[in-house]
C-alpha atoms as a PDB file:
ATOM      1  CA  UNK A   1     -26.153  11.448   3.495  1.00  0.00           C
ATOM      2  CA  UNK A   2     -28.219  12.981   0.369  1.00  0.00           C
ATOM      3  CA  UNK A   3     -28.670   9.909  -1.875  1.00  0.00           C
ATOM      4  CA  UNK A   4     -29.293  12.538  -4.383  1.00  0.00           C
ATOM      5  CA  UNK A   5     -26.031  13.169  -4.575  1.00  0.00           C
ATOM      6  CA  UNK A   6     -24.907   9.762  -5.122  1.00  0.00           C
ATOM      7  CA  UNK A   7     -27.674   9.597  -8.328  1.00  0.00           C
ATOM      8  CA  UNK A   8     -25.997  13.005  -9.822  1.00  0.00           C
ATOM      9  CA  UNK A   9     -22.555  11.101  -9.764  1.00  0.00           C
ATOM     10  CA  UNK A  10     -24.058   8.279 -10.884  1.00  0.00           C
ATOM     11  CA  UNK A  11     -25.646   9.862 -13.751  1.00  0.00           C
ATOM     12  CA  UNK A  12     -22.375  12.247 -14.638  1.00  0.00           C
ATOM     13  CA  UNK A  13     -20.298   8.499 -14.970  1.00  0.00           C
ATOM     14  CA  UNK A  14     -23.339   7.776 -17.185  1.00  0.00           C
ATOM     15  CA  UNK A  15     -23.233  10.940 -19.401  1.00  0.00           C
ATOM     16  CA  UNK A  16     -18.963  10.391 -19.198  1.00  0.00           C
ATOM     17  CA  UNK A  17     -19.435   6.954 -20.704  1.00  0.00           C
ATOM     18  CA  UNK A  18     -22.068   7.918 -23.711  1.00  0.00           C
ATOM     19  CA  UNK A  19     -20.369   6.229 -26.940  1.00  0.00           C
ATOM     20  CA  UNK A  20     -22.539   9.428 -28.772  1.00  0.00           C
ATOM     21  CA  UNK A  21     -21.741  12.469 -26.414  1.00  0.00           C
ATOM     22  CA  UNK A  22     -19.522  11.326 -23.518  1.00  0.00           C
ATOM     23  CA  UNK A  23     -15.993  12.241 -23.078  1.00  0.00           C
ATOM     24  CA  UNK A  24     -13.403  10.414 -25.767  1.00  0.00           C
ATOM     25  CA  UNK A  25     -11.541   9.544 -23.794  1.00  0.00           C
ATOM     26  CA  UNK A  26     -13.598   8.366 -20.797  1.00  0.00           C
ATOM     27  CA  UNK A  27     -15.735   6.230 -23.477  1.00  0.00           C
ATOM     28  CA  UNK A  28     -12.537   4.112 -24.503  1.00  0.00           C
ATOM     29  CA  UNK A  29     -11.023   3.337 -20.781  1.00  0.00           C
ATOM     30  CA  UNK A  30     -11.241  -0.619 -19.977  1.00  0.00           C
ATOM     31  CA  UNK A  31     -11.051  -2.103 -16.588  1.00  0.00           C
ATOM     32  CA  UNK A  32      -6.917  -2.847 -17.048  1.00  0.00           C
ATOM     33  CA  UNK A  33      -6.662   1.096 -18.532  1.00  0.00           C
ATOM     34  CA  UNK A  34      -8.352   2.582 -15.377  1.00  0.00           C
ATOM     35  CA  UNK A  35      -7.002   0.288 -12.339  1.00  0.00           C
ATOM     36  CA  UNK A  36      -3.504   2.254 -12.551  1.00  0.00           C
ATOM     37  CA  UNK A  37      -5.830   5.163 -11.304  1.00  0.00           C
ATOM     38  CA  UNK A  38      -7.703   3.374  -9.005  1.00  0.00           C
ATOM     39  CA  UNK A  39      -4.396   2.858  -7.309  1.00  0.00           C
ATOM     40  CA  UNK A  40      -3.071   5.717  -7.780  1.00  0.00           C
ATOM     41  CA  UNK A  41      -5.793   7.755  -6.121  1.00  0.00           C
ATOM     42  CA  UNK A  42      -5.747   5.213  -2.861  1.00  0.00           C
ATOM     43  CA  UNK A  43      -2.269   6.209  -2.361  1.00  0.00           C
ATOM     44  CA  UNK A  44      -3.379   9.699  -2.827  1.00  0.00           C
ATOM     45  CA  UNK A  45      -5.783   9.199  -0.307  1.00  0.00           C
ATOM     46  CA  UNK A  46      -2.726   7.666   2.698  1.00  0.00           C
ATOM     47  CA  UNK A  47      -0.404  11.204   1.184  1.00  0.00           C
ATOM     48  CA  UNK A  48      -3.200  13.322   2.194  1.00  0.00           C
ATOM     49  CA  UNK A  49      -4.071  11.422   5.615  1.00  0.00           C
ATOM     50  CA  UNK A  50       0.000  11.115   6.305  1.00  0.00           C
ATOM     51  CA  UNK A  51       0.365  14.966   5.944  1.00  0.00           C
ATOM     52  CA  UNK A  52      -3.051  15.479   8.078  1.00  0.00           C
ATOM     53  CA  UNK A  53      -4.812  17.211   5.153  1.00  0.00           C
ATOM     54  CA  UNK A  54      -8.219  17.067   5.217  1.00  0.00           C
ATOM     55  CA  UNK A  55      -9.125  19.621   2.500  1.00  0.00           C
ATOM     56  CA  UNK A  56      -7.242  17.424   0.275  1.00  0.00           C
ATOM     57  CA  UNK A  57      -8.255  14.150   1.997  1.00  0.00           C
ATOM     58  CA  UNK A  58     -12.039  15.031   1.182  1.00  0.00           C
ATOM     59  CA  UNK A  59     -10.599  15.716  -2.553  1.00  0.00           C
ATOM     60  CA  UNK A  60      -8.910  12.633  -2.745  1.00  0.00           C
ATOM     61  CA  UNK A  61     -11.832  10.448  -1.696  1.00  0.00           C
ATOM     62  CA  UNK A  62     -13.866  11.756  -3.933  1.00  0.00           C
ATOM     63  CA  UNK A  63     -11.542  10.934  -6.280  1.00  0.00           C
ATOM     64  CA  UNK A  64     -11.411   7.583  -5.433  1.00  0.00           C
ATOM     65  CA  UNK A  65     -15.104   7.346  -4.881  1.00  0.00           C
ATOM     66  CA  UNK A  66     -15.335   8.165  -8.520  1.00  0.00           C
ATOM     67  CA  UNK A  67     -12.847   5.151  -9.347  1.00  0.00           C
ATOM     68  CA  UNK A  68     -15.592   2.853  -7.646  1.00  0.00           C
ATOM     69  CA  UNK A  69     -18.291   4.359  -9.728  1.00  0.00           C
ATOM     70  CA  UNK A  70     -15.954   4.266 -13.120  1.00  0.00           C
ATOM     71  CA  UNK A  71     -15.291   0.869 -12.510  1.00  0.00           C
ATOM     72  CA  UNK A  72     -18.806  -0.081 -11.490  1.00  0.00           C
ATOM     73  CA  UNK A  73     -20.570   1.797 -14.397  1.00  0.00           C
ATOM     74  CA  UNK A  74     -18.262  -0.228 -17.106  1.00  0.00           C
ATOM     75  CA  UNK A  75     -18.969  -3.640 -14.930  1.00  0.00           C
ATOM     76  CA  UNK A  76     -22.806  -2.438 -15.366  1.00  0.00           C
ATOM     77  CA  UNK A  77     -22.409  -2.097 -19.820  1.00  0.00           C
ATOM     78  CA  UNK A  78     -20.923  -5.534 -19.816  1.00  0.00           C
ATOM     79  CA  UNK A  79     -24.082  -7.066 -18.300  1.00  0.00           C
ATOM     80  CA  UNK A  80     -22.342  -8.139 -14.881  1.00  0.00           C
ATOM     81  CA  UNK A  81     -23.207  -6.042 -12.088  1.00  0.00           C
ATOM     82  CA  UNK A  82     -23.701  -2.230 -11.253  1.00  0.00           C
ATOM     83  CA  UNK A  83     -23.311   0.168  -8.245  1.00  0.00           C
ATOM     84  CA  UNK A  84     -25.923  -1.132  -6.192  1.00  0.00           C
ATOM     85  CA  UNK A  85     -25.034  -4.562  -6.275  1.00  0.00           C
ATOM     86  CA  UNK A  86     -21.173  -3.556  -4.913  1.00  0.00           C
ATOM     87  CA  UNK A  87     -22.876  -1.514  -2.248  1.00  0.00           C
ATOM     88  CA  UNK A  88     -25.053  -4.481  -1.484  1.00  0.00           C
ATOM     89  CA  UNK A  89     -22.314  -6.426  -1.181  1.00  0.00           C
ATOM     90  CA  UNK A  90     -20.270  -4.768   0.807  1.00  0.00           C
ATOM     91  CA  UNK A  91     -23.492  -3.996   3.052  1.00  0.00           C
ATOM     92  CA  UNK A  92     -23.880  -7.991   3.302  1.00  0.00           C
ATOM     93  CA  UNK A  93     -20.201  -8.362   3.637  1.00  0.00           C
ATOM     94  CA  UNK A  94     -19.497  -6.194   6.514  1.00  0.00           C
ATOM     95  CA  UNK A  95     -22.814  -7.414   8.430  1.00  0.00           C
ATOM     96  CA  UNK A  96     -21.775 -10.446   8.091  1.00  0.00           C
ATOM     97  CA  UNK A  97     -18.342 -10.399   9.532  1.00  0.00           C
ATOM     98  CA  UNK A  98     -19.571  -8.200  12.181  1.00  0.00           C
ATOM     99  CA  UNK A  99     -21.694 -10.755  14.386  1.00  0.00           C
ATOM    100  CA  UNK A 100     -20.089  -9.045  17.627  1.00  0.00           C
ATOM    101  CA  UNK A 101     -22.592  -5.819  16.436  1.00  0.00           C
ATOM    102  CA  UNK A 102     -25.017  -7.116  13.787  1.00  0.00           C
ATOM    103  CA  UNK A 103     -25.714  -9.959  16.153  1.00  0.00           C
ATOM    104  CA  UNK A 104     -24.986 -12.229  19.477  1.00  0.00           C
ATOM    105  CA  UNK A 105     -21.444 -12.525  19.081  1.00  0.00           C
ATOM    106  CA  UNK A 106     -18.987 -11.217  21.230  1.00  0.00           C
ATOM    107  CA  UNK A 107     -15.300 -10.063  20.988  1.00  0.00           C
ATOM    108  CA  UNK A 108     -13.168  -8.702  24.294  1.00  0.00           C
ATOM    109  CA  UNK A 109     -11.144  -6.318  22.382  1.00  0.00           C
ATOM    110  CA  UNK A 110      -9.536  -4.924  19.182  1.00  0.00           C
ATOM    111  CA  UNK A 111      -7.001  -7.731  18.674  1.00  0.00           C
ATOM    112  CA  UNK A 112      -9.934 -10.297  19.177  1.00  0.00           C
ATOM    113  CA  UNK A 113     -12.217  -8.627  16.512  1.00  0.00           C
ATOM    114  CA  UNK A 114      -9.071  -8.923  13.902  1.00  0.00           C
ATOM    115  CA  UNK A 115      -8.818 -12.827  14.522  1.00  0.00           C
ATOM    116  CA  UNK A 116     -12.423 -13.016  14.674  1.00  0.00           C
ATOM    117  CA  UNK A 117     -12.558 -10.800  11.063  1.00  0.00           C
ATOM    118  CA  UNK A 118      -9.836 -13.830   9.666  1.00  0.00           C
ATOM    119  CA  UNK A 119     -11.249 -16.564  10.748  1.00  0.00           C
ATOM    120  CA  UNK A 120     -14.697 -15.333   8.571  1.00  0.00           C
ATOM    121  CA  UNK A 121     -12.760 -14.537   5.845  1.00  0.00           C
ATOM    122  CA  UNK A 122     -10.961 -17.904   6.331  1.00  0.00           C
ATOM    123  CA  UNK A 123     -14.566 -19.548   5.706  1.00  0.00           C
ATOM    124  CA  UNK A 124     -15.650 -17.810   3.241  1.00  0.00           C
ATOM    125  CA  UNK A 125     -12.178 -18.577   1.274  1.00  0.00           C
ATOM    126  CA  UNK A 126     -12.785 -22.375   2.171  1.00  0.00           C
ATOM    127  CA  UNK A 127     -15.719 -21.817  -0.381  1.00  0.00           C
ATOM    128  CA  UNK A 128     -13.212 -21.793  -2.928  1.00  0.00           C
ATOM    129  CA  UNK A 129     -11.797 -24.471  -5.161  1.00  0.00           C
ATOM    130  CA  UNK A 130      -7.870 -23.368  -3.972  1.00  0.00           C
ATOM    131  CA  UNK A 131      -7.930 -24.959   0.064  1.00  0.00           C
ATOM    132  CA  UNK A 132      -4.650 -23.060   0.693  1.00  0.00           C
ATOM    133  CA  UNK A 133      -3.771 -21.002   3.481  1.00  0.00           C
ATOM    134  CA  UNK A 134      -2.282 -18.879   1.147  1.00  0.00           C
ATOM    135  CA  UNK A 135      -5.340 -18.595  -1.256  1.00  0.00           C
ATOM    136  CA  UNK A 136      -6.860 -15.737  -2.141  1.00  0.00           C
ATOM    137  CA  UNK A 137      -3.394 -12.736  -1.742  1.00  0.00           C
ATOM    138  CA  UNK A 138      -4.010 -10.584  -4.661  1.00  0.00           C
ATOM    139  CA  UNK A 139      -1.236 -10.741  -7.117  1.00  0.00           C
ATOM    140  CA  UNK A 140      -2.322  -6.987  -7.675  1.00  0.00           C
ATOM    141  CA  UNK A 141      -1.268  -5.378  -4.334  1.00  0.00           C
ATOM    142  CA  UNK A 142       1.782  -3.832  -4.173  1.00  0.00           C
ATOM    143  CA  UNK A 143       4.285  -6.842  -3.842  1.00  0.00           C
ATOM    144  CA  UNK A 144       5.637  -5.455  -0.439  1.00  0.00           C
ATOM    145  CA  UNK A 145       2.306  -5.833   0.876  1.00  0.00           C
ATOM    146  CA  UNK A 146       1.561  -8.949  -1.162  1.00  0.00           C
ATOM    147  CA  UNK A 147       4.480 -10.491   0.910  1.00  0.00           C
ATOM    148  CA  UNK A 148       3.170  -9.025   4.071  1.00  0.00           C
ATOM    149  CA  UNK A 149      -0.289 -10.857   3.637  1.00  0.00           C
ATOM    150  CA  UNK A 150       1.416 -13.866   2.306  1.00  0.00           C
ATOM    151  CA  UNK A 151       3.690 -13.965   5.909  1.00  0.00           C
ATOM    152  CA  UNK A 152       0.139 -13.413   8.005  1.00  0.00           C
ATOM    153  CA  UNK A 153      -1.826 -16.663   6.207  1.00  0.00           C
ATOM    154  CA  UNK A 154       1.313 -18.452   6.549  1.00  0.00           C
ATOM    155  CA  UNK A 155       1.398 -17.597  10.860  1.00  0.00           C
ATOM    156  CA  UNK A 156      -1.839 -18.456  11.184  1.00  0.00           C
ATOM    157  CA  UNK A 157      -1.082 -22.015  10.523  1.00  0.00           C
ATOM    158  CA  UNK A 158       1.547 -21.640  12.839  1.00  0.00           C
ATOM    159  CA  UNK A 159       4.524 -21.223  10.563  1.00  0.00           C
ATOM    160  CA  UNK A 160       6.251 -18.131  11.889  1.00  0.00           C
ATOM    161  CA  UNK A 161       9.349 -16.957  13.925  1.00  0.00           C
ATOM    162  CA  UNK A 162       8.452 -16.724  17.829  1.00  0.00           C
ATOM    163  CA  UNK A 163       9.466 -13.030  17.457  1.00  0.00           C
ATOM    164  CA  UNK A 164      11.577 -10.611  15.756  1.00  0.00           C
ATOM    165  CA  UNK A 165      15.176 -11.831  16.987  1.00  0.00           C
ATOM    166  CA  UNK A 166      15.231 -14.667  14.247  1.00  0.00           C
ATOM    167  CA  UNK A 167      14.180 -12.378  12.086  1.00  0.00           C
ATOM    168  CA  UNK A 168      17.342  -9.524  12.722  1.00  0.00           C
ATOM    169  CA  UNK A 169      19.429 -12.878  12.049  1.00  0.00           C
ATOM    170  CA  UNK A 170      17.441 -14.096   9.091  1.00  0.00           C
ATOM    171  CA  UNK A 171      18.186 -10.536   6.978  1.00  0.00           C
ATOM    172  CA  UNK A 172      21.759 -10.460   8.591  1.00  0.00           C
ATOM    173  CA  UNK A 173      22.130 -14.156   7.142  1.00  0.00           C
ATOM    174  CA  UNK A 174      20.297 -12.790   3.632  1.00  0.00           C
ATOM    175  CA  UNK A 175      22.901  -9.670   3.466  1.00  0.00           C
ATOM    176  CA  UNK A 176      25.896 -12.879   3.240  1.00  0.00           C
ATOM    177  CA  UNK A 177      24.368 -14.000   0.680  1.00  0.00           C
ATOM    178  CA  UNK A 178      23.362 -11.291  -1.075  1.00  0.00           C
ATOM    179  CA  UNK A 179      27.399 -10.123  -0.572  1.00  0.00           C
ATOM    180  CA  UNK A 180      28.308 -13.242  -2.260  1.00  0.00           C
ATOM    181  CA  UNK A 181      26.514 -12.937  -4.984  1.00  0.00           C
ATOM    182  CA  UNK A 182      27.373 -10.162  -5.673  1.00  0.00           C
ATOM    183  CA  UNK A 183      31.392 -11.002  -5.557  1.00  0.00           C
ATOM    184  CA  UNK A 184      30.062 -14.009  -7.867  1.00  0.00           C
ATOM    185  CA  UNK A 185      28.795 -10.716 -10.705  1.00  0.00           C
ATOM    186  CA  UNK A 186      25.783 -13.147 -10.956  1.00  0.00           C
ATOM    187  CA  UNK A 187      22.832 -11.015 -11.550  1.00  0.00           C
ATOM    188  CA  UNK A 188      20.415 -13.620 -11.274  1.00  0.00           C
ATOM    189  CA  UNK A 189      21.115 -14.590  -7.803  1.00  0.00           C
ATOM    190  CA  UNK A 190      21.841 -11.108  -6.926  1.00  0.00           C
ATOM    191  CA  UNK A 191      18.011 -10.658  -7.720  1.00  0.00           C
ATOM    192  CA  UNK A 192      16.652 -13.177  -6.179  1.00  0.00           C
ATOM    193  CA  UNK A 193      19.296 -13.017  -3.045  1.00  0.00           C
ATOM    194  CA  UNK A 194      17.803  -9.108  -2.580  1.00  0.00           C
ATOM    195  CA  UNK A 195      14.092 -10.603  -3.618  1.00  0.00           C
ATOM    196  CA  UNK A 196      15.082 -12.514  -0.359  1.00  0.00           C
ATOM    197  CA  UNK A 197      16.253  -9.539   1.598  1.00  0.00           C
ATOM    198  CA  UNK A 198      13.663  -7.887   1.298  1.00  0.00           C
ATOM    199  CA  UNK A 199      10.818 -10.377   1.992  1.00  0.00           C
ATOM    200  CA  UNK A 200      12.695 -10.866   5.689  1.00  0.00           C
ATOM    201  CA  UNK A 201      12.792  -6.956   6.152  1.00  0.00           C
ATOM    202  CA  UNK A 202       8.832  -6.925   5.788  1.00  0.00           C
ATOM    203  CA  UNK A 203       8.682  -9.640   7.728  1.00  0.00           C
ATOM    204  CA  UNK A 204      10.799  -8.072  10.618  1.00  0.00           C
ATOM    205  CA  UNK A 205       8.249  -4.903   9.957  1.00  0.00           C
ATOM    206  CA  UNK A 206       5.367  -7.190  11.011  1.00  0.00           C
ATOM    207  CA  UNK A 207       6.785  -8.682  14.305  1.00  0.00           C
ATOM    208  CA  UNK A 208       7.957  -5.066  15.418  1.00  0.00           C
ATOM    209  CA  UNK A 209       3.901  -4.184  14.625  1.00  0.00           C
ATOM    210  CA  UNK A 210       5.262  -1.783  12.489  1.00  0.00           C
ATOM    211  CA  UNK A 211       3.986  -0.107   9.624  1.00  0.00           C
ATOM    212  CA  UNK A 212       5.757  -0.958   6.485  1.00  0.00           C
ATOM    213  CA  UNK A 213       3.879   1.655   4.393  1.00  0.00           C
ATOM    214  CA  UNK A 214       4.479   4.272   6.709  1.00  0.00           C
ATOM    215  CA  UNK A 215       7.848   3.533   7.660  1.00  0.00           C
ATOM    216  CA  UNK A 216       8.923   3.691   4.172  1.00  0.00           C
ATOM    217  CA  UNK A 217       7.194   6.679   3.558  1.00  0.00           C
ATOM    218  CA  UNK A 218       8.876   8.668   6.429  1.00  0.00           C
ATOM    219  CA  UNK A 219      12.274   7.421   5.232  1.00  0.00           C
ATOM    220  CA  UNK A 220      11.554   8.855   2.000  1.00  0.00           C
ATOM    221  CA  UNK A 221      10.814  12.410   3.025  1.00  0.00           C
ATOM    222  CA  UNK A 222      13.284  12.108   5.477  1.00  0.00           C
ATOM    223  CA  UNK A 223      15.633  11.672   2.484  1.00  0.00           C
ATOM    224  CA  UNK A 224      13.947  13.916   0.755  1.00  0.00           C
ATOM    225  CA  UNK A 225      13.922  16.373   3.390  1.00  0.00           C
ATOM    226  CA  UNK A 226      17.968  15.970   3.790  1.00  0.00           C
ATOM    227  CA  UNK A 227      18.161  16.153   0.052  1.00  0.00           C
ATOM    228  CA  UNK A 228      17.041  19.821  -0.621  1.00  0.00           C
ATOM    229  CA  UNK A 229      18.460  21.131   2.936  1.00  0.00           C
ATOM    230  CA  UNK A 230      22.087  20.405   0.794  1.00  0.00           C
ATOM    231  CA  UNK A 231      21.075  21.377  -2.114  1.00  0.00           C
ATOM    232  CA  UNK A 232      20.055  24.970  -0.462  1.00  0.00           C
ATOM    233  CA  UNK A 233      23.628  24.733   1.403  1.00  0.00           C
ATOM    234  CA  UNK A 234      25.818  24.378  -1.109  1.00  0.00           C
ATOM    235  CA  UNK A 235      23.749  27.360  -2.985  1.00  0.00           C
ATOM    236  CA  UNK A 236      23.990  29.428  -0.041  1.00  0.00           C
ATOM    237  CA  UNK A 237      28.365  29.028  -0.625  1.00  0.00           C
ATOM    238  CA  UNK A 238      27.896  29.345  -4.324  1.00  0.00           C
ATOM    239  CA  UNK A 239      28.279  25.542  -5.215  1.00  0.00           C
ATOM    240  CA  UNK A 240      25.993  23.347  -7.064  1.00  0.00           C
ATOM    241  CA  UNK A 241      25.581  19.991  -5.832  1.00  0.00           C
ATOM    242  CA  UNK A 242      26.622  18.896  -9.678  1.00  0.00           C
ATOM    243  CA  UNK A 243      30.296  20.602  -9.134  1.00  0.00           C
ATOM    244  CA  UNK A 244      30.943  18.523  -6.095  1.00  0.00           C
ATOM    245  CA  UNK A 245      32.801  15.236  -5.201  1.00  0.00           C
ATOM    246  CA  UNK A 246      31.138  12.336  -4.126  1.00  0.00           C
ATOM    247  CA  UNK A 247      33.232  12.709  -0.189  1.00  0.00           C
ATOM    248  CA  UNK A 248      32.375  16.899  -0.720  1.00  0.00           C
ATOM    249  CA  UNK A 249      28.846  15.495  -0.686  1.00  0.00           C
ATOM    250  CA  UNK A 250      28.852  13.370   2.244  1.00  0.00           C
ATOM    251  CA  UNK A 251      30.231  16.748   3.555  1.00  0.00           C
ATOM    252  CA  UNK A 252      27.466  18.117   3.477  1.00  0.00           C
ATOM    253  CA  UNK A 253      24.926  15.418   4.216  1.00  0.00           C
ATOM    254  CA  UNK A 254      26.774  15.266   7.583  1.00  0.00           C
ATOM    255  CA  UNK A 255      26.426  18.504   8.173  1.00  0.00           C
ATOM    256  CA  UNK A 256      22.771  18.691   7.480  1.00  0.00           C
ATOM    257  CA  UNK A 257      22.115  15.597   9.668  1.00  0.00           C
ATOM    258  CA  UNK A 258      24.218  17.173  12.388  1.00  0.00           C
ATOM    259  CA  UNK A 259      21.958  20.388  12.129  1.00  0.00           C
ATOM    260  CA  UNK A 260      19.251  17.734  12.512  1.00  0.00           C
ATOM    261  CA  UNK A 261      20.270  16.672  15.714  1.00  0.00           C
ATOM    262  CA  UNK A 262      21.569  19.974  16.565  1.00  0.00           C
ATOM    263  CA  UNK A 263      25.237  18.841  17.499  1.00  0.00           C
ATOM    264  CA  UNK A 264      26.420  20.919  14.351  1.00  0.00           C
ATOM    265  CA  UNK A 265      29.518  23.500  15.697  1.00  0.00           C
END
């Protein structure tokens, strides 16, 4: 890689951030202001790998290669550390989790490496004034993922289902409840009962070894996909989705779903 090229966007942050002749609005963005970005432009970055984009993949790194400098240049005016030092860090980091390459270690496979990669960060957590298993789960990750993490520290200790049949009667036994609160109208408990629900539906994700992220995802242009195939239906008879009934609706969901499968006569 040109390290040149690394210096120009280091020095275009730089000329961004000037308090004389930056940007505005670059010049007043905080740390809190500009993580909603940060995040944004990961996600960005799974769209454009989900839909096998590279064009935009390459865009959307770059985008959230320029989060890591954004952040790094304001870390670097408050006196605390700049872009080298993360890229040292991460250098240090990854060598030193790596023993199996960077050194004598060795792992048999894939799934050995992962336990391997805990048990380091395990150690280096132990460093920490918090000894819990559970120390350390960001309380800034999405929470479905926070509650994924949160189920992983907890089975390493050995506090887990054996596998995912407990877990099919865990949510069935967190859908009762959730039905009687809801016959109760108490909205607390309805929140918390579907808090519940959900927590055992990531956690059934996990022992199926199944992507939550991406399973979600699907689902949602799946929907989405459904969605605007009725929509175009009921245009194509002169309706508007607006005009119909609820059951005239289901109609034609059915109908698209059956084209789906191709069953539709």
């Amino acid at each position: 890689m040109n390290n040149s090229k690394i210096e120009d966007l280091l020095e275009i942050m730089s000329r961004l951030r000037d308090p004389d002749s930056g940007c505005p609005w670059d010049v007043e963005q905080d740390f809190s202001t500009i993580a909603p970005y940060t995040i944004e432009e990961a996600y960005e970055v799974a769209d454009a790998i989900d839909h096998g984009d590279f064009l935009a993949l390459k865009d959307e790194l770059g985008d959230l290669l320029f989060q890591v400098v954004f952040h790094a240049r304001m870390a670097e005016e408050a006196g605390q550390f700049d872009f080298s030092d993360v890229v040292s860090a991460v250098c240090d980091k990854m060598i030193r989790r790596h023993p199996h390459v960077f050194g004598d270690a060795e792992v048999a496979d894939a799934r050995a490496q992962t336990l391997a990669w805990e048990e380091h960060k395990a150690r280096e957590r132990g460093e920490d004034e918090d000894p819990s298993a559970l120390a350390g789960v960001s309380t800034g990750l999405p929470e479905w993922m926070r509650a994924q993490k949160l189920q992983k520290r907890a089975a390493r200790v050995g506090f887990d289902w054996p596998d995912a049949g407990p877990v099919l009667e865990k949510i069935e036994e967190e859908i009762a409840e959730l039905r009687r609160a809801v016959e109760l109208v108490d909205a607390e408990q309805v929140e918390s009962e579907f808090g519940d629900l959900l927590f055992a539906a990531v956690n059934l994700s996990r022992h199926l070894r199944s992507d939550t992220s991406r399973a979600l995802r699907a689902a949602n242009r799946k929907f989405e996909a459904r969605f605007r195939a009725m929509e175009t239906l009921a245009k194509s008879r002169g309706q508007s989705l607006a005009d119909l009934t609820l059951e005239q609706m289901d109609e034609l969901w059915d109908e698209v779903k059956g084209r789906e499968a191709g069953t539709d006569d």
